[in-house]
PDB file of N, CA and C in Angstrom:
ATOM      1  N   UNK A   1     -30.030   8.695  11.055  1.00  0.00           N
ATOM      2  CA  UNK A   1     -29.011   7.683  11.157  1.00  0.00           C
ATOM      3  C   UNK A   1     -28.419   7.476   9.772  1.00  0.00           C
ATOM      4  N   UNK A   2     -27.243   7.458   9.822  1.00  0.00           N
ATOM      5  CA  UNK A   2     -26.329   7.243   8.345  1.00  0.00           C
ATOM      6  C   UNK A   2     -25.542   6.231   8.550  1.00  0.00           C
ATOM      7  N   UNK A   3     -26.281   5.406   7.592  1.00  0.00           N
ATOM      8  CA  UNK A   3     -25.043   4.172   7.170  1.00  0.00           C
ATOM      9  C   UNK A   3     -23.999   3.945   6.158  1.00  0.00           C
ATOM     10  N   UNK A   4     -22.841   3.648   6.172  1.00  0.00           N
ATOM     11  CA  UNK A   4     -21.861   4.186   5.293  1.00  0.00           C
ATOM     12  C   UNK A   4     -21.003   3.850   4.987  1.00  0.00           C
ATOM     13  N   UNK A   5     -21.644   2.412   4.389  1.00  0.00           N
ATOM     14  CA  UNK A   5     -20.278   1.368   3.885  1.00  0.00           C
ATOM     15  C   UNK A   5     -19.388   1.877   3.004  1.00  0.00           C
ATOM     16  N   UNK A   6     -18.226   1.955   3.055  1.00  0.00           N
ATOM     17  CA  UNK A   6     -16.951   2.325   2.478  1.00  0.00           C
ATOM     18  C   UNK A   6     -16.697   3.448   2.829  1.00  0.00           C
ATOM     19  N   UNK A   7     -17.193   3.812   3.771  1.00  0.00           N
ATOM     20  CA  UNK A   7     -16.836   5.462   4.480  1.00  0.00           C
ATOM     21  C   UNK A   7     -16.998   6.739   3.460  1.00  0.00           C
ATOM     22  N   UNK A   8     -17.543   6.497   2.499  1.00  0.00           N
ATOM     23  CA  UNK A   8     -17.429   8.155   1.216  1.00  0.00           C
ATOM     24  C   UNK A   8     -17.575   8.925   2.307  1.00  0.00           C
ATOM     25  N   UNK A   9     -18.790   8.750   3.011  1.00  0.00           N
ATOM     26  CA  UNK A   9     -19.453   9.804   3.806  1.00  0.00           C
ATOM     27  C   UNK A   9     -18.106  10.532   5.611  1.00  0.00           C
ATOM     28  N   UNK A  10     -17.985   9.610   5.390  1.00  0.00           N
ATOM     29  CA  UNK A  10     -16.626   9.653   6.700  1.00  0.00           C
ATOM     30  C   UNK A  10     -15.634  10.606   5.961  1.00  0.00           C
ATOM     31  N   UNK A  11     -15.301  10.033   5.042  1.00  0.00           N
ATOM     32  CA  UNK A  11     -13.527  10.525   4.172  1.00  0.00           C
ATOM     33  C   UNK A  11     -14.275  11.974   3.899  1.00  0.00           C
ATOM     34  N   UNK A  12     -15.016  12.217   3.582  1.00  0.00           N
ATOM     35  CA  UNK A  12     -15.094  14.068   2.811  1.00  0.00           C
ATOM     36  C   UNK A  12     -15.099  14.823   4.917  1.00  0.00           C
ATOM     37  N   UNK A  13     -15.660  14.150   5.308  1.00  0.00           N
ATOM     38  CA  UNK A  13     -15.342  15.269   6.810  1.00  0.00           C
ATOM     39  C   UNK A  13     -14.421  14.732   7.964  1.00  0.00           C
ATOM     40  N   UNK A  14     -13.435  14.120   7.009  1.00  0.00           N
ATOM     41  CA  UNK A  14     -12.263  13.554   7.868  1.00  0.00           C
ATOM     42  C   UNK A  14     -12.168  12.983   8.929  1.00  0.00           C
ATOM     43  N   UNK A  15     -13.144  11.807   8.977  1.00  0.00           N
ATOM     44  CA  UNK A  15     -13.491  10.861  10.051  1.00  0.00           C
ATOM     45  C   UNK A  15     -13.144   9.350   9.643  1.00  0.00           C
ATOM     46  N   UNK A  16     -11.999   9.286   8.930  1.00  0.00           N
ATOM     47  CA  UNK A  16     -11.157   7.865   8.387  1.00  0.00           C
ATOM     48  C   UNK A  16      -9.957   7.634   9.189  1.00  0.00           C
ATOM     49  N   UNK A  17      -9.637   6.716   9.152  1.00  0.00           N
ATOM     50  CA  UNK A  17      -8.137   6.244   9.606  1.00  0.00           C
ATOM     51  C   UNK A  17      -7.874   4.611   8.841  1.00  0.00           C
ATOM     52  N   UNK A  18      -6.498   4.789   8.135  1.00  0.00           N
ATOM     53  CA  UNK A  18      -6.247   3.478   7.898  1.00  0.00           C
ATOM     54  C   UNK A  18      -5.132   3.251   9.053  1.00  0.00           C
ATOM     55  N   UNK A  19      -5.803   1.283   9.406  1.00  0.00           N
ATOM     56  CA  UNK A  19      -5.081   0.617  10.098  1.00  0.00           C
ATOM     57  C   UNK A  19      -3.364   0.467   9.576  1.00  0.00           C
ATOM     58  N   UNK A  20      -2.822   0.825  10.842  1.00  0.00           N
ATOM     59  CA  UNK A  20      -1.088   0.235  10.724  1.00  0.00           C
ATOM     60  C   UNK A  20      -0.905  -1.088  10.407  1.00  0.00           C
ATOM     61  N   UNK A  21      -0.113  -1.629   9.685  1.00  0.00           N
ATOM     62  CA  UNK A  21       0.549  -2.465   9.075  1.00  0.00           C
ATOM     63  C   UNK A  21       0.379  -3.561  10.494  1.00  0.00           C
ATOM     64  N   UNK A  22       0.928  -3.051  11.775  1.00  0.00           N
ATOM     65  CA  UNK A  22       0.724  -3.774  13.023  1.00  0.00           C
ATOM     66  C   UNK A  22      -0.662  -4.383  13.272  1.00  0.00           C
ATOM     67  N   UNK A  23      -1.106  -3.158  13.621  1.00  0.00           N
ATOM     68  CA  UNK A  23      -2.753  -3.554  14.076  1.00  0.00           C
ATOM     69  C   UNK A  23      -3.459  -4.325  12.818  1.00  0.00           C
ATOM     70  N   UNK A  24      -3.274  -4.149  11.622  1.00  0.00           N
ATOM     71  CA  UNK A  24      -4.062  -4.972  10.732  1.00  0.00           C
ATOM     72  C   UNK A  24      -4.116  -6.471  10.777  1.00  0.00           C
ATOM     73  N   UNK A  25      -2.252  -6.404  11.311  1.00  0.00           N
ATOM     74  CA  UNK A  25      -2.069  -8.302  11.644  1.00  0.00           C
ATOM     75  C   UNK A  25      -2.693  -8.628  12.735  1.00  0.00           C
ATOM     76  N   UNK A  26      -2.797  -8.017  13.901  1.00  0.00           N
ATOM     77  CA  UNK A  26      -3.395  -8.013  15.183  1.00  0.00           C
ATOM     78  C   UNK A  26      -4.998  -8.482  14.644  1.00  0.00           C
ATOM     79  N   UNK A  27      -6.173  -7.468  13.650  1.00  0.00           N
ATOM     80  CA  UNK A  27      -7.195  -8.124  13.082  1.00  0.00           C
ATOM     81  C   UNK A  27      -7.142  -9.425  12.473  1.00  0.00           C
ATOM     82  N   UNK A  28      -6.183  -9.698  11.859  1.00  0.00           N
ATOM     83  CA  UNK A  28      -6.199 -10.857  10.662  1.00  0.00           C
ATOM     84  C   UNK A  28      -6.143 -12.036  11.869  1.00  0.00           C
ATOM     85  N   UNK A  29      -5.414 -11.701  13.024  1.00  0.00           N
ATOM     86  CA  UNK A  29      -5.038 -13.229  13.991  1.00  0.00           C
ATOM     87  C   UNK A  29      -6.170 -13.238  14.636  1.00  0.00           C
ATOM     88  N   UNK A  30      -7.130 -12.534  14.851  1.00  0.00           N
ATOM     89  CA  UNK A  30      -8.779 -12.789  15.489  1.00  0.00           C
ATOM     90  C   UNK A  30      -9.453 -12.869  14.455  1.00  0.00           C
ATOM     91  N   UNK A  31      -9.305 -13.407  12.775  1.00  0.00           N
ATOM     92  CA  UNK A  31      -9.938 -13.561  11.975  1.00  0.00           C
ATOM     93  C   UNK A  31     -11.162 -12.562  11.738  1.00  0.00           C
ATOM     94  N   UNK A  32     -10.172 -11.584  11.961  1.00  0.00           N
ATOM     95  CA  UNK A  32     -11.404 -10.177  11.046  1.00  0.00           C
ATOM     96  C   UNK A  32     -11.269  -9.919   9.636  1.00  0.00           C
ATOM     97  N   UNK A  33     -12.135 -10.113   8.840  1.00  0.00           N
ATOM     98  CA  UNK A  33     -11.776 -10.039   7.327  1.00  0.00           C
ATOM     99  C   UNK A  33     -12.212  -8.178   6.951  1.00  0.00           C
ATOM    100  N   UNK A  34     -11.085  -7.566   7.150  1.00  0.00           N
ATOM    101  CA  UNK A  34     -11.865  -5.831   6.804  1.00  0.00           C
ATOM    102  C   UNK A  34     -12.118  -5.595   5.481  1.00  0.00           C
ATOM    103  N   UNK A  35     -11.431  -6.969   4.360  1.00  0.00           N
ATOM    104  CA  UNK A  35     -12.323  -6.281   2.699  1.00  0.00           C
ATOM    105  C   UNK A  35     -14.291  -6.671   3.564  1.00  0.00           C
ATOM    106  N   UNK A  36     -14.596  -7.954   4.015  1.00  0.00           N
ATOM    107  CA  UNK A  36     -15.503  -8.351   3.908  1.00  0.00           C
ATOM    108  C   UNK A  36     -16.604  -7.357   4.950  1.00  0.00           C
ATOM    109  N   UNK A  37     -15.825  -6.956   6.154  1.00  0.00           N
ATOM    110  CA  UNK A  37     -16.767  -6.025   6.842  1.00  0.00           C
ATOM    111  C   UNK A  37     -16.406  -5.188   6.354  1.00  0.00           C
ATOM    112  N   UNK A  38     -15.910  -4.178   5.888  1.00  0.00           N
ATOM    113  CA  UNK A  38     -15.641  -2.820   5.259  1.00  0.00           C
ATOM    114  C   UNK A  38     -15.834  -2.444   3.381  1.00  0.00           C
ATOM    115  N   UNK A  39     -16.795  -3.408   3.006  1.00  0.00           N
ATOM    116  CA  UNK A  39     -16.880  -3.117   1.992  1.00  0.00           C
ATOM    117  C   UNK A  39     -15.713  -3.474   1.300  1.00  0.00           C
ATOM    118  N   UNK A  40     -15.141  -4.173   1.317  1.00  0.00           N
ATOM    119  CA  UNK A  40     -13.837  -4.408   0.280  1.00  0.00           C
ATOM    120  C   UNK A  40     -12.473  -3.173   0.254  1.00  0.00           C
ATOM    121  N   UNK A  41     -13.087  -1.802   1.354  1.00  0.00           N
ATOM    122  CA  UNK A  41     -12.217  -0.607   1.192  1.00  0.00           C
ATOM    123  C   UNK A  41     -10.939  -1.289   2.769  1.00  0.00           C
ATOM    124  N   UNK A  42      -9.846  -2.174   2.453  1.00  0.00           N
ATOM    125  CA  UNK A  42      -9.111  -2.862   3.115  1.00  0.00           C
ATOM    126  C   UNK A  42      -7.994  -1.809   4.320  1.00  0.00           C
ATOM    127  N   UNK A  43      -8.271  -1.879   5.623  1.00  0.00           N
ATOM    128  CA  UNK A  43      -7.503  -0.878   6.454  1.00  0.00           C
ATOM    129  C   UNK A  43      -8.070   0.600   6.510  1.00  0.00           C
ATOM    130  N   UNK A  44      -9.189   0.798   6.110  1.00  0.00           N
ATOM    131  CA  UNK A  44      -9.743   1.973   6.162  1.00  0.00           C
ATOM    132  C   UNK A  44     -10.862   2.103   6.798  1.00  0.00           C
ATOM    133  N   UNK A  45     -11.030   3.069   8.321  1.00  0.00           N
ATOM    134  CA  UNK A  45     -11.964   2.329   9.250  1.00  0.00           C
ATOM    135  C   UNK A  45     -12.326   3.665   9.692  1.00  0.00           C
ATOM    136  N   UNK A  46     -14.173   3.733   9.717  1.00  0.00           N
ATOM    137  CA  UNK A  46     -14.201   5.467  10.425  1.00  0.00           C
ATOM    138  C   UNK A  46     -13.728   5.398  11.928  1.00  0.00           C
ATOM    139  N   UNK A  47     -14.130   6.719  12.170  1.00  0.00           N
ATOM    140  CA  UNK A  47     -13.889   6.878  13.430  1.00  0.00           C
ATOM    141  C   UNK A  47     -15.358   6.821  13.726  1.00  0.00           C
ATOM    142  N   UNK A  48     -15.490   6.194  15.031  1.00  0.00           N
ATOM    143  CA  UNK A  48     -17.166   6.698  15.812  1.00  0.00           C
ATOM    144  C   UNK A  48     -17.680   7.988  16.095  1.00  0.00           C
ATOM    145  N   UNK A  49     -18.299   8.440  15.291  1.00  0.00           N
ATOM    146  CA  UNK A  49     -19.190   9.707  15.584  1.00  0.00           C
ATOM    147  C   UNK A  49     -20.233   9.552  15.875  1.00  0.00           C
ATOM    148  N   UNK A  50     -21.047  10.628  16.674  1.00  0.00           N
ATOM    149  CA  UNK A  50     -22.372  10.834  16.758  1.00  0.00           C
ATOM    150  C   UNK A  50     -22.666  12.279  17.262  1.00  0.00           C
ATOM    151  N   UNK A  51     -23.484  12.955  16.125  1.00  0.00           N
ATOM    152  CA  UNK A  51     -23.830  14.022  15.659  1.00  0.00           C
ATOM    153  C   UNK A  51     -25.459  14.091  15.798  1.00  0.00           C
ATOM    154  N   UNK A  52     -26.259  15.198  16.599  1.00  0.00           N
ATOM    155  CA  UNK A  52     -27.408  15.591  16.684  1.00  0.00           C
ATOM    156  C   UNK A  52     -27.349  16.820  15.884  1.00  0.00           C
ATOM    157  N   UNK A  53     -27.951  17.010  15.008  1.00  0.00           N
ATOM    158  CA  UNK A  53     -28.202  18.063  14.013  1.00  0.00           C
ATOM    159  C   UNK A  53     -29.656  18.708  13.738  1.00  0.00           C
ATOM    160  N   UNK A  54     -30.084  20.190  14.119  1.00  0.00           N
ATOM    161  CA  UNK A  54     -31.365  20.401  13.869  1.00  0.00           C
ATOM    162  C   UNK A  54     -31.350  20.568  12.273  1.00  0.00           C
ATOM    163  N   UNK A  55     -32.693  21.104  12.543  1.00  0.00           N
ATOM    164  CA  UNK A  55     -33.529  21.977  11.015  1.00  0.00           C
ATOM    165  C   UNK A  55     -32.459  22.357  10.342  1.00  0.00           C
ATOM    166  N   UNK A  56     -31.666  23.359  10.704  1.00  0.00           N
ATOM    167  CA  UNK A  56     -31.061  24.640  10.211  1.00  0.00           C
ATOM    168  C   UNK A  56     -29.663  23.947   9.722  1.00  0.00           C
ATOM    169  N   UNK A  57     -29.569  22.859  10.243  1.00  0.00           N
ATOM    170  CA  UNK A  57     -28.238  21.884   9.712  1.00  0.00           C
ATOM    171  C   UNK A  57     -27.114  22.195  11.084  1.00  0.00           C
ATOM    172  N   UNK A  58     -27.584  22.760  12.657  1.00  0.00           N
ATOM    173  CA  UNK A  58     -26.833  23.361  13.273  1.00  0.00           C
ATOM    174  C   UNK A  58     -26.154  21.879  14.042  1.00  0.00           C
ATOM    175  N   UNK A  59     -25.050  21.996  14.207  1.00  0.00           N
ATOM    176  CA  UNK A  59     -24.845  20.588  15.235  1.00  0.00           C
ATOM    177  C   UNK A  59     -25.100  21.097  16.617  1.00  0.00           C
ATOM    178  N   UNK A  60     -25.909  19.845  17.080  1.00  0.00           N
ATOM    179  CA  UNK A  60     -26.234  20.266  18.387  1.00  0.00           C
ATOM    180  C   UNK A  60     -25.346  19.643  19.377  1.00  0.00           C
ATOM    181  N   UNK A  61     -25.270  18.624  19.046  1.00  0.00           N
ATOM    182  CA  UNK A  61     -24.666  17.925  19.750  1.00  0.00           C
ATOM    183  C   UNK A  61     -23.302  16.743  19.363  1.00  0.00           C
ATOM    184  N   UNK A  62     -22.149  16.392  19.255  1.00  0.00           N
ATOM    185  CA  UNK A  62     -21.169  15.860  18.934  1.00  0.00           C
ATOM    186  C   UNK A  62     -20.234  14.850  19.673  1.00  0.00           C
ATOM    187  N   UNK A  63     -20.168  13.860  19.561  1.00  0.00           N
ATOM    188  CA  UNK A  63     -19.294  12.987  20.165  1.00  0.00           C
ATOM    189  C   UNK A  63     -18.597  12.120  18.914  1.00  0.00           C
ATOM    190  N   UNK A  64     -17.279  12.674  19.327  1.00  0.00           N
ATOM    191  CA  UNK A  64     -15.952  11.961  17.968  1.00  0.00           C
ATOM    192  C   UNK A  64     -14.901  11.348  19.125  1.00  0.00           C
ATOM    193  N   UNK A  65     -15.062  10.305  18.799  1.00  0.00           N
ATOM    194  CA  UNK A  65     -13.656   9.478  19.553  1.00  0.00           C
ATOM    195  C   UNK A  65     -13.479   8.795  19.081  1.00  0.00           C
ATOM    196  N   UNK A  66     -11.845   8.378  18.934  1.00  0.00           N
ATOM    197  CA  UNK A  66     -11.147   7.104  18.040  1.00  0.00           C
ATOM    198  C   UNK A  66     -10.939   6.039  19.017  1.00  0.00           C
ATOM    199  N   UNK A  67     -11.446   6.137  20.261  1.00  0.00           N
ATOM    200  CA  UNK A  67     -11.508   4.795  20.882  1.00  0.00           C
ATOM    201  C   UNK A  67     -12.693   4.478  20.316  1.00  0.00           C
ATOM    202  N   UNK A  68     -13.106   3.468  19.302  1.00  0.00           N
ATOM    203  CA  UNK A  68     -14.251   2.779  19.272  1.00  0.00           C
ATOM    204  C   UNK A  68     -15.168   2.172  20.677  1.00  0.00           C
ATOM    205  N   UNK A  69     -14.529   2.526  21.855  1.00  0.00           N
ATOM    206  CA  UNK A  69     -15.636   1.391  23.252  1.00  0.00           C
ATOM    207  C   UNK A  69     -16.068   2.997  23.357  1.00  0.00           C
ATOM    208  N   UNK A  70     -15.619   4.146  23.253  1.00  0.00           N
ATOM    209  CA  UNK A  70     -16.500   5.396  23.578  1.00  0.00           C
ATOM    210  C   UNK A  70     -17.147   5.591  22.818  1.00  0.00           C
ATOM    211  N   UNK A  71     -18.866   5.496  23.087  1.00  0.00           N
ATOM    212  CA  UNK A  71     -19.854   5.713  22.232  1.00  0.00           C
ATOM    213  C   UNK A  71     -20.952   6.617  23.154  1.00  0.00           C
ATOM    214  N   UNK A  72     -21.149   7.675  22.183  1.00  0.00           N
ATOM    215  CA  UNK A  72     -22.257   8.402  22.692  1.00  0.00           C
ATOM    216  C   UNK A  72     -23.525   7.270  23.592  1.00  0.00           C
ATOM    217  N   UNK A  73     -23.961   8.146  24.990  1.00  0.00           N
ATOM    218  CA  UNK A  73     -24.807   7.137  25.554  1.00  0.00           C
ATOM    219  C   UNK A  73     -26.105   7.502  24.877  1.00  0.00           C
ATOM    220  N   UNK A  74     -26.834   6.873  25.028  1.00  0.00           N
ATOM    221  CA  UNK A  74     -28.647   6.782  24.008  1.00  0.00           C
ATOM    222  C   UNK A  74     -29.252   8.125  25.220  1.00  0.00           C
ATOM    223  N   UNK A  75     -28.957   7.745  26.217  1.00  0.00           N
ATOM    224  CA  UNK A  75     -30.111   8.669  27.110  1.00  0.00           C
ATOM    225  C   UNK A  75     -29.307  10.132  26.266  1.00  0.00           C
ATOM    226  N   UNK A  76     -28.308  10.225  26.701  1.00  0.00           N
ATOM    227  CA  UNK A  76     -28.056  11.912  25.918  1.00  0.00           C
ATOM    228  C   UNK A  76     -28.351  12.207  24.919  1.00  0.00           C
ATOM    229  N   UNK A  77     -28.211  11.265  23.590  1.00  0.00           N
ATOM    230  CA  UNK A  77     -29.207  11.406  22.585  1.00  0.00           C
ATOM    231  C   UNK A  77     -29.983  11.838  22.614  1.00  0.00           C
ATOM    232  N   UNK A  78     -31.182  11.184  23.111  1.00  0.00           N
ATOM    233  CA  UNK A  78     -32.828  11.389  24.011  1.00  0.00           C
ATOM    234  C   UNK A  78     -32.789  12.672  24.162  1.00  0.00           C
ATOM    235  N   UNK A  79     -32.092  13.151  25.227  1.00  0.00           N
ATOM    236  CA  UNK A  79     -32.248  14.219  26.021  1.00  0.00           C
ATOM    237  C   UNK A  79     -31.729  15.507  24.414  1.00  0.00           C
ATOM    238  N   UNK A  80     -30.596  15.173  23.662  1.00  0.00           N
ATOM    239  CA  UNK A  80     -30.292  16.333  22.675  1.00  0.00           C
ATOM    240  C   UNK A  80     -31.629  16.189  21.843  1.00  0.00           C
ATOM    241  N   UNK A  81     -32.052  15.009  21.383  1.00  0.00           N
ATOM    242  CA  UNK A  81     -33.198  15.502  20.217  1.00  0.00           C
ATOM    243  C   UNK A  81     -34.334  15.963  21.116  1.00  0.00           C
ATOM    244  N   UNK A  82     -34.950  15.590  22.012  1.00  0.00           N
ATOM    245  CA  UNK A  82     -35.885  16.256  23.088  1.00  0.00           C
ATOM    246  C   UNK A  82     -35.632  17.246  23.339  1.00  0.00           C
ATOM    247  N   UNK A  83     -34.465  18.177  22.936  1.00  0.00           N
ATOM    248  CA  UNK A  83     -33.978  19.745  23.637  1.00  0.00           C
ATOM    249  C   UNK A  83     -34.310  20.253  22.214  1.00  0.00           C
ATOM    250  N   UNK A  84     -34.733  19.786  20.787  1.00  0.00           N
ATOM    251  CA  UNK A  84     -34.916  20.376  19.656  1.00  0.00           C
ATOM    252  C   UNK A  84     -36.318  20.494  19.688  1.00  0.00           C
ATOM    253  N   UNK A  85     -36.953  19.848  20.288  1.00  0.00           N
ATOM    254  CA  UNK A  85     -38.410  20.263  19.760  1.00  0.00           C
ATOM    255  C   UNK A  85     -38.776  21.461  20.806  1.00  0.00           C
TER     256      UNK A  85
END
């Protein structure tokens, strides 16, 4: 599991997006502060990944979507790291 405030780790394998000028006001009117959740890096937001990776560094498994509500489910997880051993 990688945690990765200010995205370094996102921005080198091109999994960033800064918010539109629109949508940022859209955050600010539900009182989302993105310096304060995002590390102070303001409009710059990863995308949701989730990556199963063996030994060998091989990806096994991948789910990238810029809808943030699509999130890899846990049982497939399960089932990808259980298919490595």
């Amino acid at each position: 599991m990688l945690s990765d405030l200010g995205c370094d780790t996102a921005k080198r394998y091109g999994l960033v997006f800064d918010l539109p000028d629109d949508l940022a006001a859209v955050y600010e009117r539900f009182g989302i502060d993105l310096n304060r959740s995002d590390a102070g890096h303001t409009r710059t937001l990863p995308v949701p990944a989730t990556y199963v990776i063996d030994r060998s560094g091989t990806v096994r498994r991948a789910l990238v979507d810029t809808d943030c509500t699509k999130r890899a489910e846990p049982a497939d997880i399960l089932a990808a790291l259980d298919a490595l051993a």
